[in-house]
Structure formats: structure tokens, C-alpha cells
N, C-alpha and C. Protein backbone atom coordinates (compact mmCIF):
# COMPACT_ATOMS: atom_id res chain seq x y z
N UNK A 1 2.38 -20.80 1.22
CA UNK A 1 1.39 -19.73 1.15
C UNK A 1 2.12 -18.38 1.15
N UNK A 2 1.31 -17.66 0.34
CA UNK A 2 1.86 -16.18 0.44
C UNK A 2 0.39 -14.84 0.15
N UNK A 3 1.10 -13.99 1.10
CA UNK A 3 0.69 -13.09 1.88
C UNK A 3 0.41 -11.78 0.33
N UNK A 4 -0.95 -12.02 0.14
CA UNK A 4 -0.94 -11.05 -1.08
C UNK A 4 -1.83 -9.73 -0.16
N UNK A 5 -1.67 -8.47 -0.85
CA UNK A 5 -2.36 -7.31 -0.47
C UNK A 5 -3.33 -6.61 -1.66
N UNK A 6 -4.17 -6.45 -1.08
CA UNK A 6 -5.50 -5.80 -2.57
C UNK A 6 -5.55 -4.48 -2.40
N UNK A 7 -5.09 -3.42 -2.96
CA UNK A 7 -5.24 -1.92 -2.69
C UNK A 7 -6.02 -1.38 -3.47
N UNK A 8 -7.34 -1.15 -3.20
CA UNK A 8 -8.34 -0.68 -3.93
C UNK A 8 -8.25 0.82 -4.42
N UNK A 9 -8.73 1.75 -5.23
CA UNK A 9 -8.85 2.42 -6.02
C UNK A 9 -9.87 2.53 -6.61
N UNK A 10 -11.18 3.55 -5.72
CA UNK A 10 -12.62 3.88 -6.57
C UNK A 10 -12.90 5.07 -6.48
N UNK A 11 -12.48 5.35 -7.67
CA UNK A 11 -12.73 7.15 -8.06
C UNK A 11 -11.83 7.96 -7.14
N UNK A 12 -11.79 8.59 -6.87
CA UNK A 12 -11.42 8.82 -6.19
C UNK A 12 -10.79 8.50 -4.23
N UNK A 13 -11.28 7.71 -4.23
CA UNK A 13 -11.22 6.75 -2.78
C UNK A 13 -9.83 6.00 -3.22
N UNK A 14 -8.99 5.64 -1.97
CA UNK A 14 -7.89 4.80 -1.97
C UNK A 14 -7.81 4.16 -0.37
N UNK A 15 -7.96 2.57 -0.99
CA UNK A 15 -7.97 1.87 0.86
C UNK A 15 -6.67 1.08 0.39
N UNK A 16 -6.25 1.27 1.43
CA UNK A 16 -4.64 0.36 1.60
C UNK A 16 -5.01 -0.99 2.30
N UNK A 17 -4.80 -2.37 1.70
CA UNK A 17 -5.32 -3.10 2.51
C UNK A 17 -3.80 -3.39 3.34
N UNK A 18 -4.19 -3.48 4.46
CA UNK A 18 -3.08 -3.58 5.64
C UNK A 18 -2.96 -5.20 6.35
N UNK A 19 -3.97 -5.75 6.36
CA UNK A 19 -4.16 -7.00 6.52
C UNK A 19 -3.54 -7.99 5.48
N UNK A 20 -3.77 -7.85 4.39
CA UNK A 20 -3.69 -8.96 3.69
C UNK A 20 -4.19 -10.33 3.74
N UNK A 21 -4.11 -11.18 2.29
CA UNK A 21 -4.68 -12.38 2.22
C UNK A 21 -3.75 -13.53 2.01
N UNK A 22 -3.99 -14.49 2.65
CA UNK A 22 -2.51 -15.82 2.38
C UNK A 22 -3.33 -16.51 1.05
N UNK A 23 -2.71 -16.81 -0.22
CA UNK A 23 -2.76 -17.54 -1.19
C UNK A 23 -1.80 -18.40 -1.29
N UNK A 24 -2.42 -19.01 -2.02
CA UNK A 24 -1.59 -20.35 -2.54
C UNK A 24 -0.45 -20.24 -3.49
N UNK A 25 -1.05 -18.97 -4.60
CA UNK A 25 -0.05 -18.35 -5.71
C UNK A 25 -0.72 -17.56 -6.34
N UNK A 26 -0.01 -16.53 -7.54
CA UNK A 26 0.05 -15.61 -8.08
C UNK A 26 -1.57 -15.63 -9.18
N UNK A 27 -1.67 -16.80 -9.41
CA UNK A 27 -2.66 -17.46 -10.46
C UNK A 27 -3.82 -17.55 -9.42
N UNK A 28 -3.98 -17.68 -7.90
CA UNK A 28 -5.09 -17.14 -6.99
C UNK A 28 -5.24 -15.98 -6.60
N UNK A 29 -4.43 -15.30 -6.49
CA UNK A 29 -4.61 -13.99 -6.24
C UNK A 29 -4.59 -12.86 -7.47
N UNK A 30 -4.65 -13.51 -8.80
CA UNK A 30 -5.31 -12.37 -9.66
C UNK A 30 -6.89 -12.92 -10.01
N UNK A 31 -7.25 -14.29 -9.87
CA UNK A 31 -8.80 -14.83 -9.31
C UNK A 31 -9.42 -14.02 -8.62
N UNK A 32 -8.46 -13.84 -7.30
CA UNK A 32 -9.33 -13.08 -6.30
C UNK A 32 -9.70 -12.01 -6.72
N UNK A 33 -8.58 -10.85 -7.25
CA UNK A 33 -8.24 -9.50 -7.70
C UNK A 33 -9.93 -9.32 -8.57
N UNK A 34 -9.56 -10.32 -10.10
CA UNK A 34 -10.92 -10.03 -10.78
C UNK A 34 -12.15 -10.52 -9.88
N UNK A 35 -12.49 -11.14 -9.07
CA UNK A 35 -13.48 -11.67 -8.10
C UNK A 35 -13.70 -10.36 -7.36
N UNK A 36 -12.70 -9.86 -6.85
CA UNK A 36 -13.36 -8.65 -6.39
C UNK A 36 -13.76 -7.28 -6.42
N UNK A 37 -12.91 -7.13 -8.01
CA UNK A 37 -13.40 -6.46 -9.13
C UNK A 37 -15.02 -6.08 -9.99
N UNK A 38 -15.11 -7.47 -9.99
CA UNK A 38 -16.11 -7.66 -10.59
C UNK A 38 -18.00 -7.25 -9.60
N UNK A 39 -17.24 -7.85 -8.12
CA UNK A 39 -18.44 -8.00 -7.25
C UNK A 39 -18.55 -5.99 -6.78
N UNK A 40 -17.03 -5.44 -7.11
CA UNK A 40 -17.80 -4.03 -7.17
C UNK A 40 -18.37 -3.11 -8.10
N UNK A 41 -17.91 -4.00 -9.29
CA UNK A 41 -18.42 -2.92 -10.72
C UNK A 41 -20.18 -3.64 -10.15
N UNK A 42 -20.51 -4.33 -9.97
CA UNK A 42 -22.11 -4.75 -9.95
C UNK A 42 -22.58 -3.76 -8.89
N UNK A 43 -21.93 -3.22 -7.81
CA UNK A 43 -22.25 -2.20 -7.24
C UNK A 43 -22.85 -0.79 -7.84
N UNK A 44 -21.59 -1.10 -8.21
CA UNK A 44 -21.12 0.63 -8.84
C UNK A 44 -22.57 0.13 -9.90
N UNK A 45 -22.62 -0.28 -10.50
CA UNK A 45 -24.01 -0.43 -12.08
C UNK A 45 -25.33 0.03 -11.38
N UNK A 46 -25.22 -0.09 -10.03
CA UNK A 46 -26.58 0.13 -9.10
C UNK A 46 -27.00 1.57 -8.63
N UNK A 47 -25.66 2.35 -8.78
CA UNK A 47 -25.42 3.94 -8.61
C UNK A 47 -25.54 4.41 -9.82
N UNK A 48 -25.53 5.87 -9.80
CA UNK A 48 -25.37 6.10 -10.80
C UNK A 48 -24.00 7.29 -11.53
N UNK A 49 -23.36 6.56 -12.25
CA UNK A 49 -22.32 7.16 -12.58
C UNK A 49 -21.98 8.04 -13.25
N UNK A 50 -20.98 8.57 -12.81
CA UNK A 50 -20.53 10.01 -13.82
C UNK A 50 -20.69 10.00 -15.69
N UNK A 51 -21.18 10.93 -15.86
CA UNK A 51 -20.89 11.00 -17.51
C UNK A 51 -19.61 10.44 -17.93
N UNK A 52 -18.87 11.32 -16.99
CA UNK A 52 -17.25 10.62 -17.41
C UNK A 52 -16.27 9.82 -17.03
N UNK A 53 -17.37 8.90 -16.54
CA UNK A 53 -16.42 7.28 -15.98
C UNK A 53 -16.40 7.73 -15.00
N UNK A 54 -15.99 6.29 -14.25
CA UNK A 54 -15.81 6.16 -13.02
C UNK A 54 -15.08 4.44 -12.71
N UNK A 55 -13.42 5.13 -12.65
CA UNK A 55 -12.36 4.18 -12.84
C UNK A 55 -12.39 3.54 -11.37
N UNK A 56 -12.26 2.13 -11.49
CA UNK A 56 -11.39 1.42 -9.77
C UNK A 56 -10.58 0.49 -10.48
N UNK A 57 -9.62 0.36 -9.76
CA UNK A 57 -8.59 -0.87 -9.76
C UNK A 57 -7.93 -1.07 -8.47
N UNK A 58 -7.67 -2.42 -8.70
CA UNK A 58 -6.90 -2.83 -7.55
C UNK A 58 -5.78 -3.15 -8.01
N UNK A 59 -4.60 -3.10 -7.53
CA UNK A 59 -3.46 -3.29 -7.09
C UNK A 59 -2.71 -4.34 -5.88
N UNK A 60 -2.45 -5.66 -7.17
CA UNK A 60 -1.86 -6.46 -5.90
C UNK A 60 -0.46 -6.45 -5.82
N UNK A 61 0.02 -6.52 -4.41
CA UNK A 61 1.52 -6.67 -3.79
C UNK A 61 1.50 -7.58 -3.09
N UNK A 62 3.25 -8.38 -3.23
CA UNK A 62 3.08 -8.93 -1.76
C UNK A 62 4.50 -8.47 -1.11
N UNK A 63 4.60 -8.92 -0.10
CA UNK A 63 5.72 -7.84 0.64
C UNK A 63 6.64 -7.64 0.10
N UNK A 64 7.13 -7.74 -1.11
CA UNK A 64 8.26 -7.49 -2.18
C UNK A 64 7.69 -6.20 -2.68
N UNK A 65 6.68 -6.09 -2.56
CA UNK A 65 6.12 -4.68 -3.66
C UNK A 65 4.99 -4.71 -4.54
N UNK A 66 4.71 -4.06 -5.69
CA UNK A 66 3.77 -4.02 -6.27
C UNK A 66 3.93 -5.34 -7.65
N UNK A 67 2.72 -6.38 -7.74
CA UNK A 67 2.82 -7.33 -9.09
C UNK A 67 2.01 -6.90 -10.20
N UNK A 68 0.50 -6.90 -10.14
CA UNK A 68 -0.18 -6.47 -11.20
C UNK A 68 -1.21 -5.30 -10.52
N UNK A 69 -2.31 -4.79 -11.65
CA UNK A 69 -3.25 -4.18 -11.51
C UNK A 69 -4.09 -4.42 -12.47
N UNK A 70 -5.58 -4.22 -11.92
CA UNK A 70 -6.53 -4.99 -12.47
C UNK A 70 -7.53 -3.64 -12.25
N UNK A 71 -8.22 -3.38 -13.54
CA UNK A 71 -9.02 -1.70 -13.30
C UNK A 71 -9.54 -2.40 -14.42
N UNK A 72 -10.76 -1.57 -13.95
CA UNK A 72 -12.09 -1.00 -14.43
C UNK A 72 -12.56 -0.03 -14.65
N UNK A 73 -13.11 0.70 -16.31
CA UNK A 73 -14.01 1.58 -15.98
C UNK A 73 -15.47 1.97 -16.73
N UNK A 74 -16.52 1.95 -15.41
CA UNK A 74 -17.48 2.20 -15.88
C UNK A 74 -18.18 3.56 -16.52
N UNK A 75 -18.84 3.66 -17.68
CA UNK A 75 -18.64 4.86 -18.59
C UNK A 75 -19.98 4.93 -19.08
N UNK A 76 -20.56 5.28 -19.08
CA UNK A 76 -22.23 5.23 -19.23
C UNK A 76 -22.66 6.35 -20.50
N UNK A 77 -22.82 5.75 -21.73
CA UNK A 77 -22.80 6.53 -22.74
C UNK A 77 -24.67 7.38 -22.96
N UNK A 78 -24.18 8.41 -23.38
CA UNK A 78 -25.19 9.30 -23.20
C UNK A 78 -26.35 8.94 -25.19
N UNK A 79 -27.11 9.29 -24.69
CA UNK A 79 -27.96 9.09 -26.35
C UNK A 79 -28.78 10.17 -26.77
């Protein structure tokens, strides 16, 4: 098992996750990454967003440093 970290990134907001999560591997913890990606863009669709986007991503590490990033952005076109 290994010790992955999710560092979120919404709009402006930045949470450091300090805890971390034990996975199995790299191929579960970008699952998780879009899993928890996904369960906040359905948030965010419920607000209402800037004309001009409104970026999050997360950022996974594990105690070696930074592996991928996984972003989103929601952009709500005007008519």
C-alpha cells in the first residue's frame, strides 16, 4: 500500500491534504482523483458560475512528490 495525497484546487481555494489516502497503486489513485473530481464539478453545476470559468484540479503526490493532475473547468457559455 501506498500513501497517496489529493491537493485540491477550486478557484481560487487551495486545501493541502495532510492526511492522506493508502492505495493499492497509481491506477487507484487516479480512480479516486477523477471520483473526486467529478463528485465536485456536480456541485459546482448547482452554483452558479463565473462567466469566465471556474477551474479545480487536484493534484496527486505521494511522499516522493508531485505524480499527476487532474482539472476541470466549468465555463458556462452565454447566448
Amino acid at each position: 500500500m501506498v500513501r497517496y495525497y489529493f491537493d485540491l484546487q477550486d478557484g481560487d481555494t487551495f486545501v493541502r491534504d495532510e492526511e492522506g489516502t493508502e492505495l493499492l497503486d497509481i491506477a487507484e489513485a487516479q480512480i479516486e482523483a477523477a471520483d473526486f473530481l467529478a463528485d465536485m464539478a456536480k456541485d459546482l453545476s448547482m452554483r452558479s458560475p463565473s462567466p469566465s470559468g471556474h477551474p479545480m484540479s487536484i493534484e496527486v503526490r505521494d511522499p516522493d512528490g508531485p505524480l499527476f493532475l487532474v482539472s476541470y473547468v466549468f465555463l458556462r457559455r452565454t447566448q
